[in-house]
C-alpha atoms as a PDB file:
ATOM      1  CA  UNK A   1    -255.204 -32.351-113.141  1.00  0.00           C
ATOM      2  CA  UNK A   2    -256.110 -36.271-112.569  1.00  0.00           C
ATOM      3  CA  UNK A   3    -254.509 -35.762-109.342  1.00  0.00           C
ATOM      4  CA  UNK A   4    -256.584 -32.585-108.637  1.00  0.00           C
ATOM      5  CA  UNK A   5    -260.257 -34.170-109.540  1.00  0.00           C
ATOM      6  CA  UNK A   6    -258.761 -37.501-107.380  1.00  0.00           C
ATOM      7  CA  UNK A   7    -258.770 -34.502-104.450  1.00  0.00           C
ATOM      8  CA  UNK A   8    -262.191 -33.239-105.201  1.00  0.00           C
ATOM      9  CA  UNK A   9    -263.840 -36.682-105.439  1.00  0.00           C
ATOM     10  CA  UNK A  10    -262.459 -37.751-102.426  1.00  0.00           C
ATOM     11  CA  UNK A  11    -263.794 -34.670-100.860  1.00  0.00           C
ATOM     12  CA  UNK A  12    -267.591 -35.476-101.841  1.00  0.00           C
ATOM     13  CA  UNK A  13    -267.110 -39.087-100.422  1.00  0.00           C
ATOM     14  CA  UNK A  14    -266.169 -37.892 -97.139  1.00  0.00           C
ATOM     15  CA  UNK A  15    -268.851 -35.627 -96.960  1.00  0.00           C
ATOM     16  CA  UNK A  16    -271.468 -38.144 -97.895  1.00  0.00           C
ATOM     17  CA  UNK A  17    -269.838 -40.733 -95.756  1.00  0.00           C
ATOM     18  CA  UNK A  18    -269.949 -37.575 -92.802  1.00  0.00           C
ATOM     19  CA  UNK A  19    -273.559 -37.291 -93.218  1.00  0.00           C
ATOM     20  CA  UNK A  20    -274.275 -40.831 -93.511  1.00  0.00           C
ATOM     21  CA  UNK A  21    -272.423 -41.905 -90.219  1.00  0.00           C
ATOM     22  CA  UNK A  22    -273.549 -38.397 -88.220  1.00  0.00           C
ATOM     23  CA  UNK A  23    -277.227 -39.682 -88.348  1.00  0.00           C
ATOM     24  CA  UNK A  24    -276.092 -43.034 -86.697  1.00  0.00           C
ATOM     25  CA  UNK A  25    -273.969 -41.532 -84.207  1.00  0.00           C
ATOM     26  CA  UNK A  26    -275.747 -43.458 -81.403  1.00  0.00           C
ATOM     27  CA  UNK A  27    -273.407 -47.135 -82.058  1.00  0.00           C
ATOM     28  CA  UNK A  28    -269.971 -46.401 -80.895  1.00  0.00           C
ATOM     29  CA  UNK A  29    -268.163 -48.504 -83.227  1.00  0.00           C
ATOM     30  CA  UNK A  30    -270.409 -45.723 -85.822  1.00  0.00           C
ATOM     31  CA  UNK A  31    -268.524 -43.001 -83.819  1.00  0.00           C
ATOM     32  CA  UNK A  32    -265.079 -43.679 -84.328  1.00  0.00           C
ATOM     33  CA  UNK A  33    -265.822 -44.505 -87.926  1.00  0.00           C
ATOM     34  CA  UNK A  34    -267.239 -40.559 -87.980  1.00  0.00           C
ATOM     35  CA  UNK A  35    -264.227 -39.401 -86.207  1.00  0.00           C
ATOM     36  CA  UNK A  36    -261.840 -40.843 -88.628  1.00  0.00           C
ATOM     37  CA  UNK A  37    -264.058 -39.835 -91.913  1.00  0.00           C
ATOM     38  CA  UNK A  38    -264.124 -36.430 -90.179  1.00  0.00           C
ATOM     39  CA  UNK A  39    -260.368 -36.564 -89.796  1.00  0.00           C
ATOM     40  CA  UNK A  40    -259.714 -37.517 -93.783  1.00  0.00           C
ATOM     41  CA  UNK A  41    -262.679 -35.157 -95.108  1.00  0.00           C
ATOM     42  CA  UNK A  42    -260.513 -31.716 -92.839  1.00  0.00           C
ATOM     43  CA  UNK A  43    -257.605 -33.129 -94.368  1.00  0.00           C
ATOM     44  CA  UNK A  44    -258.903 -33.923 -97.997  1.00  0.00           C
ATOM     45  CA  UNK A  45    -260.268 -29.954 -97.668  1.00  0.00           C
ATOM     46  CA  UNK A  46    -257.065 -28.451 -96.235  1.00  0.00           C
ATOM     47  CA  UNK A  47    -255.299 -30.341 -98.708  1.00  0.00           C
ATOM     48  CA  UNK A  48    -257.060 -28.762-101.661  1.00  0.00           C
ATOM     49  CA  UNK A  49    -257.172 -25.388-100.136  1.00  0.00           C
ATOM     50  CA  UNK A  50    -252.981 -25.787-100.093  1.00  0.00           C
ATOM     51  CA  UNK A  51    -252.806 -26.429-103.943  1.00  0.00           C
ATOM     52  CA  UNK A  52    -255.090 -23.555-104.787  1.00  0.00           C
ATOM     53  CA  UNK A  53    -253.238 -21.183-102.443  1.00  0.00           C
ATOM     54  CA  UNK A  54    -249.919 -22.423-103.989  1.00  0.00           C
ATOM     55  CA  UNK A  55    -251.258 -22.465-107.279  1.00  0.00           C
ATOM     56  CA  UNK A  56    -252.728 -18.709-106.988  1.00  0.00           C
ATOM     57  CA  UNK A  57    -256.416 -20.505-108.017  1.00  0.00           C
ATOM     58  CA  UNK A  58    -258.082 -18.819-105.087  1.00  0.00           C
ATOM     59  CA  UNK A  59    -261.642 -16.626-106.231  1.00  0.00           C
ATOM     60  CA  UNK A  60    -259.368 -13.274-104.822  1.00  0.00           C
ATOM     61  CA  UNK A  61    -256.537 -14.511-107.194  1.00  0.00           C
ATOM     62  CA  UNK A  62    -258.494 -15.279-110.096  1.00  0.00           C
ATOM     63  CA  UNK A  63    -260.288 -11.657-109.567  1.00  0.00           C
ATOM     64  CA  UNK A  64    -256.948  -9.966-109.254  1.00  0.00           C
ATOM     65  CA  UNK A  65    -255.318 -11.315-112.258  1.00  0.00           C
ATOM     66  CA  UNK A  66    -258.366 -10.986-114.506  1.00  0.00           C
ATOM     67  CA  UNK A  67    -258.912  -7.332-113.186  1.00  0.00           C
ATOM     68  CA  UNK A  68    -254.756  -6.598-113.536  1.00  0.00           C
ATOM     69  CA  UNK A  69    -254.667  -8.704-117.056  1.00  0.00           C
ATOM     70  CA  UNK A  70    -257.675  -9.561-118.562  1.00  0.00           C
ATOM     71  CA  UNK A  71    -256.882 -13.768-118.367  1.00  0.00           C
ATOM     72  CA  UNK A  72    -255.929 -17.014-115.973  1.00  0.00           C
ATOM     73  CA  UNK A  73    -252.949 -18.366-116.923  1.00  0.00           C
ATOM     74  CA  UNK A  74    -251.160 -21.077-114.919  1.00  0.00           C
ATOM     75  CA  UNK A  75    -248.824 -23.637-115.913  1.00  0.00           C
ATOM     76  CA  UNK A  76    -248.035 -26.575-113.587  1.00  0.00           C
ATOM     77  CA  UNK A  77    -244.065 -26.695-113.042  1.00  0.00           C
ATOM     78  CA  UNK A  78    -243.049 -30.179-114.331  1.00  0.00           C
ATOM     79  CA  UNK A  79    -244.543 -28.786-117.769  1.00  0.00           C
ATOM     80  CA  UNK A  80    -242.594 -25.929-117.661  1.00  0.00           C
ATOM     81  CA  UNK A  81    -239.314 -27.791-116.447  1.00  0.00           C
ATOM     82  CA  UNK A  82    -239.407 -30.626-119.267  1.00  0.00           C
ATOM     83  CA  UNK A  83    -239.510 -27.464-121.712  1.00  0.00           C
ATOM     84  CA  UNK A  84    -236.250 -26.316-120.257  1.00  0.00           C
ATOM     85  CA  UNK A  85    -235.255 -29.593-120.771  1.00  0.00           C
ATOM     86  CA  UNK A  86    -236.391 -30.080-124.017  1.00  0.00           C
ATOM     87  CA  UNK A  87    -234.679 -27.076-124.838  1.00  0.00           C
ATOM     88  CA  UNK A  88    -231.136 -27.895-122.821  1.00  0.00           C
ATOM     89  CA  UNK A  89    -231.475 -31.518-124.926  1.00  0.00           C
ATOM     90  CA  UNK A  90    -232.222 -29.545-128.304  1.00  0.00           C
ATOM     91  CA  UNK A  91    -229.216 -27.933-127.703  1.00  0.00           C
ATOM     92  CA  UNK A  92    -227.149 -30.585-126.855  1.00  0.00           C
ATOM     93  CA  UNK A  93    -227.728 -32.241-129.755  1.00  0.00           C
ATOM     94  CA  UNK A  94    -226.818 -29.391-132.268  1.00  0.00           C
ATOM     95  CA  UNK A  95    -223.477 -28.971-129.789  1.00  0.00           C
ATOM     96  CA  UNK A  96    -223.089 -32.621-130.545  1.00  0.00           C
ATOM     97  CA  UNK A  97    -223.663 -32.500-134.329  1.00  0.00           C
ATOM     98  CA  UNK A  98    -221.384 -29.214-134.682  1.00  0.00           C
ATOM     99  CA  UNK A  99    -218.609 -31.454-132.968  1.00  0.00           C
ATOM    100  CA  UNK A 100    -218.828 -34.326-135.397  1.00  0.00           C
ATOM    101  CA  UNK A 101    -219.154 -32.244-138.183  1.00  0.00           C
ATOM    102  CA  UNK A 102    -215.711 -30.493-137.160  1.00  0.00           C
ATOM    103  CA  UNK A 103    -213.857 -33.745-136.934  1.00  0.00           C
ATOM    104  CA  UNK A 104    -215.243 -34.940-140.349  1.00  0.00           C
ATOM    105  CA  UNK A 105    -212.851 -34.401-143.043  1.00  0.00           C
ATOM    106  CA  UNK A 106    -215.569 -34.485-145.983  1.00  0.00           C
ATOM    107  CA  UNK A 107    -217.574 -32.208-144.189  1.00  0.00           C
ATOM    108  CA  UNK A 108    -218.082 -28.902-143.719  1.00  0.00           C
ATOM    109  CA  UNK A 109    -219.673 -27.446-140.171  1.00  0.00           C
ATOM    110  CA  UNK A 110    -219.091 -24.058-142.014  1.00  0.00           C
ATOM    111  CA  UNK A 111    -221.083 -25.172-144.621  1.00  0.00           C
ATOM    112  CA  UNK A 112    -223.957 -27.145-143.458  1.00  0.00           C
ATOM    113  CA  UNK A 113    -226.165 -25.617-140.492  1.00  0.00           C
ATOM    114  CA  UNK A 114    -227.849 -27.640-138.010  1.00  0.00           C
ATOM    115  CA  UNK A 115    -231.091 -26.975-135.680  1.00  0.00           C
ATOM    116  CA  UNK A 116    -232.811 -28.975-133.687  1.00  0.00           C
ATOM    117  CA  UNK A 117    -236.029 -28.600-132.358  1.00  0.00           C
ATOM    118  CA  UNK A 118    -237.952 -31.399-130.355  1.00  0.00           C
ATOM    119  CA  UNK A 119    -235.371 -34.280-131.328  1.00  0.00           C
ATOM    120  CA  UNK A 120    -236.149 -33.561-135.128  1.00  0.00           C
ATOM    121  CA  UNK A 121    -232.847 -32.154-136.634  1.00  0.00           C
ATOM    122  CA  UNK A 122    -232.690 -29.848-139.596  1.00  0.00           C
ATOM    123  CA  UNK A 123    -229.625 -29.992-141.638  1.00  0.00           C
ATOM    124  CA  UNK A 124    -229.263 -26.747-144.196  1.00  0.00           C
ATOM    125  CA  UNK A 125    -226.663 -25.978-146.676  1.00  0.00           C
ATOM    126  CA  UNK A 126    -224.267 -27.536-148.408  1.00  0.00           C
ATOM    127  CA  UNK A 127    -222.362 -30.311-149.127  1.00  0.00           C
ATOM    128  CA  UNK A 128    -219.809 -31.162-151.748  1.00  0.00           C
ATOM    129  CA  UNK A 129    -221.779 -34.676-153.020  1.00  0.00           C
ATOM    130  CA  UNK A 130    -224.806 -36.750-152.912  1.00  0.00           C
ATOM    131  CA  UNK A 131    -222.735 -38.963-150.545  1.00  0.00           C
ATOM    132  CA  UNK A 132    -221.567 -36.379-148.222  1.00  0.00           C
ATOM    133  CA  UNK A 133    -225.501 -35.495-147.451  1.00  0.00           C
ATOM    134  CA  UNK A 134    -225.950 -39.065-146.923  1.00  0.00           C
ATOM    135  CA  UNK A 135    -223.084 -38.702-144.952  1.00  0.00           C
ATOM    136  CA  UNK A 136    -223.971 -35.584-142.822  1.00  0.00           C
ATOM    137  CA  UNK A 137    -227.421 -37.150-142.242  1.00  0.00           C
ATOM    138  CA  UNK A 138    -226.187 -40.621-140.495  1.00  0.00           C
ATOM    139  CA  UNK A 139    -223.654 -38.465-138.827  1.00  0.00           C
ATOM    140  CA  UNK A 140    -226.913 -36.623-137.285  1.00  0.00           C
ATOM    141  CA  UNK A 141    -229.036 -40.024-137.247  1.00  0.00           C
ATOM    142  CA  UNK A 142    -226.162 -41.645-134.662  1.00  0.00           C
ATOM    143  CA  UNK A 143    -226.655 -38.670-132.293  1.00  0.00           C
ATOM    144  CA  UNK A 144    -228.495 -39.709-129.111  1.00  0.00           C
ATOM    145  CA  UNK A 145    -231.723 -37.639-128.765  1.00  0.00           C
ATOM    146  CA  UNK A 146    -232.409 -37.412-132.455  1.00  0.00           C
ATOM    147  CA  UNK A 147    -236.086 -38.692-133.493  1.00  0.00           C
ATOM    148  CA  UNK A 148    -235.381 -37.725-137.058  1.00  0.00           C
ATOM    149  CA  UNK A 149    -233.497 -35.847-139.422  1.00  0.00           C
ATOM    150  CA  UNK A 150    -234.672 -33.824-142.319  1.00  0.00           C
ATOM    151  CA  UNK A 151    -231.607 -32.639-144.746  1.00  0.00           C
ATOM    152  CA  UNK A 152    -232.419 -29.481-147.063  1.00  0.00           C
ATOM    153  CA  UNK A 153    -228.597 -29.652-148.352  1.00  0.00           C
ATOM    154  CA  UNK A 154    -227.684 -29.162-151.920  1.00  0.00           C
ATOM    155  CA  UNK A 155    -224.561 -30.201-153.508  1.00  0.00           C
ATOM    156  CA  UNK A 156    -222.037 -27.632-154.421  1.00  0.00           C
ATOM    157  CA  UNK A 157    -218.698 -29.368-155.530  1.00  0.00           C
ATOM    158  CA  UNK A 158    -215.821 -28.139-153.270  1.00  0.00           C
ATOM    159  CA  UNK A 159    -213.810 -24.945-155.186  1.00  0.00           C
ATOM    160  CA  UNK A 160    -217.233 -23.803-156.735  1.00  0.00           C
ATOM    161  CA  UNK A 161    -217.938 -20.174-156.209  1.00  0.00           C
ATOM    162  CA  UNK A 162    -221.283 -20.501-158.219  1.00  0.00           C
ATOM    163  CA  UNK A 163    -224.210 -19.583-155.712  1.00  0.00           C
END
């Protein structure tokens, strides 16, 4: 967007500096000053009417869509990318979790269910102490890409079938 209004300010600059130097067109230095202000204003202009062509922002696009749909909606790709990512690294993290869990003799990856969303890790279940949450949750805490960990366990001594 910043990048966008950069665009359309630069446009109104060259067309103001366009007017200013075509009414002193009789200097030459003046003239190849106009030349090259002409040259960045066509560019500034064909520049902007390449990102609203790629971006579908054209008035016949906009009429289309709203006709077809009833709404706008565009989302620029690096947005939509770092949400794949986001996702891919949520992911990797509960993968990652799962794994130590396994190779933890005190714990249970049966027992205790993990999800991640956003770097925060949820931590469900059970465990079979106070000190095994504790336990599970540094476990988690250790894990690169983990902003924080919230533990809903409850302790259920190992051999209990009470629910």
């Amino acid at each position: 967007m910043k990048t966008f209004l950069t665009l359309i300010v630069g446009v109104f600059i060259g067309i103001a500096a366009f007017w200013f130097f075509s009414r002193n067109t009789t200097k030459p230095g003046w003239r190849s000053a106009r030349d090259q202000i002409e040259s960045s204003a066509k560019s500034a202009r064909d520049t902007l009417q390449e990102k609203l062509r790629s971006l579908k922002l054209r008035a016949g696009d906009i009429t289309n869509e709203l006709a077809r749909t009833g709404r706008v909606i565009r989302e620029k790709a690096q947005q939509a990318g770092q949400a794949i990512s986001n996702a891919t690294a949520d992911a990797r993290v509960t993968a990652a979790i799962k794994a130590k869990l396994l190779r933890d003799p005190d714990l249970s990856a049966w027992d205790i269910s993990v999800n991640t969303t956003g770097g925060v890790v949820t931590l469900s279940g059970t465990a079979s102490s106070p000190e095994n949450i504790g336990k599970a949750m540094l476990l988690a805490l250790e894990t690169d890409g983990v902003k924080q960990v919230i533990s809903t366990l409850q302790v259920k001594p190992a051999g209990s079938n009470a629910k």
